[in-house]
C-alpha atoms as a PDB file:
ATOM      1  CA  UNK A   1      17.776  -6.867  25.561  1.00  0.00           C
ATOM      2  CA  UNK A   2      14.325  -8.393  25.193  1.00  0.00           C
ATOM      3  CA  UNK A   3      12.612  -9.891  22.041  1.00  0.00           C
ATOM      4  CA  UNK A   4       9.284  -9.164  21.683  1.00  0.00           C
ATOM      5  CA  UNK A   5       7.636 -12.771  20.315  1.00  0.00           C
ATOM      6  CA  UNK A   6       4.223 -13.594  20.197  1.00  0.00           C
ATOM      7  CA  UNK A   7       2.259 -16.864  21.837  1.00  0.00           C
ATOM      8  CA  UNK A   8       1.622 -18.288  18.547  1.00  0.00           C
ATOM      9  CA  UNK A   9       5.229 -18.306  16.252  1.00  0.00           C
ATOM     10  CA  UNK A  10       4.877 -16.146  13.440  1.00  0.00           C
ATOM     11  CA  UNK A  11       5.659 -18.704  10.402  1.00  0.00           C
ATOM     12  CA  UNK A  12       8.680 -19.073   8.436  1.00  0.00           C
ATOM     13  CA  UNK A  13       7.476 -18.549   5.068  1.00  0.00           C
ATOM     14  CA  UNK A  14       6.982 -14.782   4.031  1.00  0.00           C
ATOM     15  CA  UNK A  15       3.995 -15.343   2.353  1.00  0.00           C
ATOM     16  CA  UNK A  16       2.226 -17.074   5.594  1.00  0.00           C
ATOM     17  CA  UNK A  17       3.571 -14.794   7.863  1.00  0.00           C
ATOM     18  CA  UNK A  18       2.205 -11.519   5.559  1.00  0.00           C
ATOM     19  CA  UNK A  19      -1.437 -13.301   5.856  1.00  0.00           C
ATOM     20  CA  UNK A  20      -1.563 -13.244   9.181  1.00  0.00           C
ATOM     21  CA  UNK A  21       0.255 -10.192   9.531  1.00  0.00           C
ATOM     22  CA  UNK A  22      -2.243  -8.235   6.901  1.00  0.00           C
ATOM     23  CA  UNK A  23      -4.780 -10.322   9.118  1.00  0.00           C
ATOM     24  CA  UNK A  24      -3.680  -8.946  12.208  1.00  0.00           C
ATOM     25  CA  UNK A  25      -3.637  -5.501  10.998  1.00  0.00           C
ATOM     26  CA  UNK A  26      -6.923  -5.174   9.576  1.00  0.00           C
ATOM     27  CA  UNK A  27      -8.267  -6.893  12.838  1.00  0.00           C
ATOM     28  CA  UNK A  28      -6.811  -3.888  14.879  1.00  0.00           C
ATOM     29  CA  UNK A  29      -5.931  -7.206  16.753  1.00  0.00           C
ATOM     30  CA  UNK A  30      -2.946  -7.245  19.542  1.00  0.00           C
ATOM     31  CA  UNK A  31      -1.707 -10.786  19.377  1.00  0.00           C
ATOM     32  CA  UNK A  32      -0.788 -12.254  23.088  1.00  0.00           C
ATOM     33  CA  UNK A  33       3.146 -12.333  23.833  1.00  0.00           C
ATOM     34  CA  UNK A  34       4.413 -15.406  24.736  1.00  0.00           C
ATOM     35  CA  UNK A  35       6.733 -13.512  27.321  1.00  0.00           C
ATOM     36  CA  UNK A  36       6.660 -10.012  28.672  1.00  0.00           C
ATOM     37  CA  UNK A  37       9.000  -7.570  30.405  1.00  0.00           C
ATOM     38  CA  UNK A  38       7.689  -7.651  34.302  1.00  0.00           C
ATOM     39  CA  UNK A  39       9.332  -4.271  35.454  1.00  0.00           C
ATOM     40  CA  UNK A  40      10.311  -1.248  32.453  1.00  0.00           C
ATOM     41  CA  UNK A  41      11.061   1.323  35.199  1.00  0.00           C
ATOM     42  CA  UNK A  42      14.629   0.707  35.855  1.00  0.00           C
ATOM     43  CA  UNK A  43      14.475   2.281  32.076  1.00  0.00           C
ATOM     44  CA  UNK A  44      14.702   6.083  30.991  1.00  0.00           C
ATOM     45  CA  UNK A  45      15.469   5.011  27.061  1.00  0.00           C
ATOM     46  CA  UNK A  46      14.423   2.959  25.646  1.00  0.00           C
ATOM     47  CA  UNK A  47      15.739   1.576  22.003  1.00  0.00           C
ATOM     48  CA  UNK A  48      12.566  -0.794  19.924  1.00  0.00           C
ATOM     49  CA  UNK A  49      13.492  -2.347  16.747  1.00  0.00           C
ATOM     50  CA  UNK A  50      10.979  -3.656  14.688  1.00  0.00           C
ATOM     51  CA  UNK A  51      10.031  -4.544  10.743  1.00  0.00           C
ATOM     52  CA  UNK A  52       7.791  -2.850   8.872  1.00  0.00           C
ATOM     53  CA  UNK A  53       5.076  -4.818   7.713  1.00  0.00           C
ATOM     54  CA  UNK A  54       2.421  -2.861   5.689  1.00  0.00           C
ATOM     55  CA  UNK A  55       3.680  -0.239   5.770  1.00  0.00           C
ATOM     56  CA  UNK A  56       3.472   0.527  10.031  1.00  0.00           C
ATOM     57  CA  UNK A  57       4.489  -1.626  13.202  1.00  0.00           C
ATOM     58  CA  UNK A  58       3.851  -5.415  13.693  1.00  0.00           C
ATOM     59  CA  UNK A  59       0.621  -5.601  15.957  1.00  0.00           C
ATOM     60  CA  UNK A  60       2.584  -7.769  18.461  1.00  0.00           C
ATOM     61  CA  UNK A  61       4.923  -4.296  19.251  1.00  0.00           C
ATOM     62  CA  UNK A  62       1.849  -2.625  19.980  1.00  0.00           C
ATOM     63  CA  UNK A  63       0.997  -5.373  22.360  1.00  0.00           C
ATOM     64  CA  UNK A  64       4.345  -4.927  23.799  1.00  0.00           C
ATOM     65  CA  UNK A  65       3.831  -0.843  23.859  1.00  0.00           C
ATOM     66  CA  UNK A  66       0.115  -0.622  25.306  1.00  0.00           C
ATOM     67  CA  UNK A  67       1.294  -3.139  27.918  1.00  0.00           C
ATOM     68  CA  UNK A  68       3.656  -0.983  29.634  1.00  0.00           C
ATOM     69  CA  UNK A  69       3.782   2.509  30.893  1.00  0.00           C
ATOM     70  CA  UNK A  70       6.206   4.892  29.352  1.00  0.00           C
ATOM     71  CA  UNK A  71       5.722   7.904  31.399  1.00  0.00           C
ATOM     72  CA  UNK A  72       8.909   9.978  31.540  1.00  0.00           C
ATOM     73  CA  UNK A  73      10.809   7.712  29.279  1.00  0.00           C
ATOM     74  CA  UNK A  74      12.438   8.193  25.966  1.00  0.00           C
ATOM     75  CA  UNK A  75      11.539   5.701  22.849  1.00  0.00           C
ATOM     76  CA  UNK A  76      13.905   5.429  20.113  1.00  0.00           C
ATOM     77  CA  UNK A  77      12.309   3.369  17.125  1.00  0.00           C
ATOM     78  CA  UNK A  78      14.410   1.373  14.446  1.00  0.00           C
ATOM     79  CA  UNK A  79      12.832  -0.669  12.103  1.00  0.00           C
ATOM     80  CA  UNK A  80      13.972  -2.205   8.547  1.00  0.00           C
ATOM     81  CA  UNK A  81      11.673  -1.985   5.581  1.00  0.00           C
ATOM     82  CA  UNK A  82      11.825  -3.262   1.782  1.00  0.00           C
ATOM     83  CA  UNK A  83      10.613   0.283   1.027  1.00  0.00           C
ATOM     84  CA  UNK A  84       8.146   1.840   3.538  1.00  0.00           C
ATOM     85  CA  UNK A  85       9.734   4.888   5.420  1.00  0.00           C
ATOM     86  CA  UNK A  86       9.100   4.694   8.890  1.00  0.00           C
ATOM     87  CA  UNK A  87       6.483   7.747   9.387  1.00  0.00           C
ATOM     88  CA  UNK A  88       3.100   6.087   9.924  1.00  0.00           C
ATOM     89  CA  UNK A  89       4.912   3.865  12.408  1.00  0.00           C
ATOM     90  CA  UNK A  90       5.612   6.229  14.298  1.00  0.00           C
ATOM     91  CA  UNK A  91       2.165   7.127  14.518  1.00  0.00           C
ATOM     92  CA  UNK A  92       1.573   4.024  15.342  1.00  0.00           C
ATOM     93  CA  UNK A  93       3.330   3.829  18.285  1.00  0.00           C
ATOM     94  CA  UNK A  94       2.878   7.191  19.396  1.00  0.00           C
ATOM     95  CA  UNK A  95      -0.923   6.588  19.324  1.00  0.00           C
ATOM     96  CA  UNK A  96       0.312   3.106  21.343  1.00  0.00           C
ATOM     97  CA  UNK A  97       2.327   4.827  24.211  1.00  0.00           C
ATOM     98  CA  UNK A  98       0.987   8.910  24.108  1.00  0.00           C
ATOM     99  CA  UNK A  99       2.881   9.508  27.389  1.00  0.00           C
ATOM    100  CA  UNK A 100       6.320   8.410  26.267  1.00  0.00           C
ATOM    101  CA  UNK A 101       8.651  10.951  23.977  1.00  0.00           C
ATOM    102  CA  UNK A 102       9.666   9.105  20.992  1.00  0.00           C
ATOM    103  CA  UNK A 103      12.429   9.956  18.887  1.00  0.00           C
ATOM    104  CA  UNK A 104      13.047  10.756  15.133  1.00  0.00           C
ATOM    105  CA  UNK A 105      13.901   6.897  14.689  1.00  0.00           C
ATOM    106  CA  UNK A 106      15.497   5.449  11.782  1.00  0.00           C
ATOM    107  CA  UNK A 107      14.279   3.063   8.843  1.00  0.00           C
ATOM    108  CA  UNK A 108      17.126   0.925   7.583  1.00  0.00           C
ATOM    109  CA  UNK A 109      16.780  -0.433   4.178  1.00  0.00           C
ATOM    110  CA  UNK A 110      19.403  -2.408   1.709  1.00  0.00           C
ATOM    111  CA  UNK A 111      22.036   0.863   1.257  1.00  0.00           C
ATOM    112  CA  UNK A 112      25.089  -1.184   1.480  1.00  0.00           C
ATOM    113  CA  UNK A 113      27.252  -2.129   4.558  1.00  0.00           C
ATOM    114  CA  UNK A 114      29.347   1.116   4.120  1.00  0.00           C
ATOM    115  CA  UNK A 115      26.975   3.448   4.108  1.00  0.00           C
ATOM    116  CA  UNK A 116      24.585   1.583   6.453  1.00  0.00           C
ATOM    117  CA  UNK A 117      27.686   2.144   8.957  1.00  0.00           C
ATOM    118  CA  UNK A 118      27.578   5.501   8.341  1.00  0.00           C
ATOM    119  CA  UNK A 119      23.987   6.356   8.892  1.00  0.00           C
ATOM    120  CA  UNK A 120      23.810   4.544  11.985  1.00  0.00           C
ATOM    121  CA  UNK A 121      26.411   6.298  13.520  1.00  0.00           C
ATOM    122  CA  UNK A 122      25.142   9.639  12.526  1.00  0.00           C
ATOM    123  CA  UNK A 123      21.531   8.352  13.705  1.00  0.00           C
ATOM    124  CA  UNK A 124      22.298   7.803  17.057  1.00  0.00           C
ATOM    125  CA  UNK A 125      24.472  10.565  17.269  1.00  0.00           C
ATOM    126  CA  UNK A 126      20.771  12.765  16.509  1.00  0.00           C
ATOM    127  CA  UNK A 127      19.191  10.064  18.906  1.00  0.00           C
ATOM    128  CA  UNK A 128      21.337  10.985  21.989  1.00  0.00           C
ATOM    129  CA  UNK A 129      20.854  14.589  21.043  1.00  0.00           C
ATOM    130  CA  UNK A 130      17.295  14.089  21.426  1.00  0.00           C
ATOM    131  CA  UNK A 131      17.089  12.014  24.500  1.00  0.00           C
ATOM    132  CA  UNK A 132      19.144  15.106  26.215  1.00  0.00           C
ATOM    133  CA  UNK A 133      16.574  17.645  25.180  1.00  0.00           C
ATOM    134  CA  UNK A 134      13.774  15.433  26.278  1.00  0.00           C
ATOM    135  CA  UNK A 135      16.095  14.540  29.890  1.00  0.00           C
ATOM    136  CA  UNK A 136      16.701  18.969  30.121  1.00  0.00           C
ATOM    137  CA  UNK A 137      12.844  19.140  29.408  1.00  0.00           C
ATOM    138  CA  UNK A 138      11.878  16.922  32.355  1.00  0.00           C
ATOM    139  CA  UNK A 139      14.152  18.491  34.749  1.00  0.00           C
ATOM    140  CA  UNK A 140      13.038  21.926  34.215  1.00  0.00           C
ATOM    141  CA  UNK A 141       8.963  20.998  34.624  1.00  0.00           C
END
């Protein structure tokens, strides 16, 4: 497991950290990490968890993505949102890592521990459904 943090902390208070954030984001700007993965090819799947903030991926995840190269591996995003779905970041990092195959994902918002149980489980069953077909793709090329 690895936690993608940048050099500079984001703050503590939600309203600071949306300023920069917003900041960030209209910059186009890919904030420096303080600490990076050396080696991701030991990896064929890879799971990335992330919030949504404005409605797409933190610019410090694209840091992370356009760092690395995901040929021949498999992506699977998860992010939690107040209420953005997680479509444009997908986009996001698609446009990030355009070699990688990347997963349905899933947005997790405030359902209820239950149900949140229940759609996690059913996600990942989908997810390992996908990273077969994307594995049965590669070894017929």
């Amino acid at each position: 497991m690895f936690a993608i943090q940048t050099e500079v902390p984001y703050p503590q208070d939600k309203s600071e950290c949306g300023k920069i954030a917003k900041q960030e984001l209209a910059g186009n700007e890919r904030p420096p990490l303080a600490v990076d993965l050396a080696d991701i090819s030991q990896y064929d799947t890879i799971f990335i968890g992330y919030p949504v903030w404005y409605g797409t991926t933190p610019m410090a995840v694209r840091t992370f993505l356009e760092a690395h190269d995901f040929s021949g591996k498999v992506l699977v995003p998860f992010c939690t949102s107040k209420k953005s779905g997680i479509e444009k970041s997908l986009d996001a990092i698609a446009a990030s890592c355009p070699q990688a195959d990347i997963t349905k994902g899933l947005a997790l918002q405030d359902i209820g521990t239950g149900k949140m149980q229940r759609l996690i489980s059913s996600w990942l069953e989908g997810a390992r459904g996908e990273i077969d077909t994307f594995g049965k793709k590669r070894t017929a090329q």
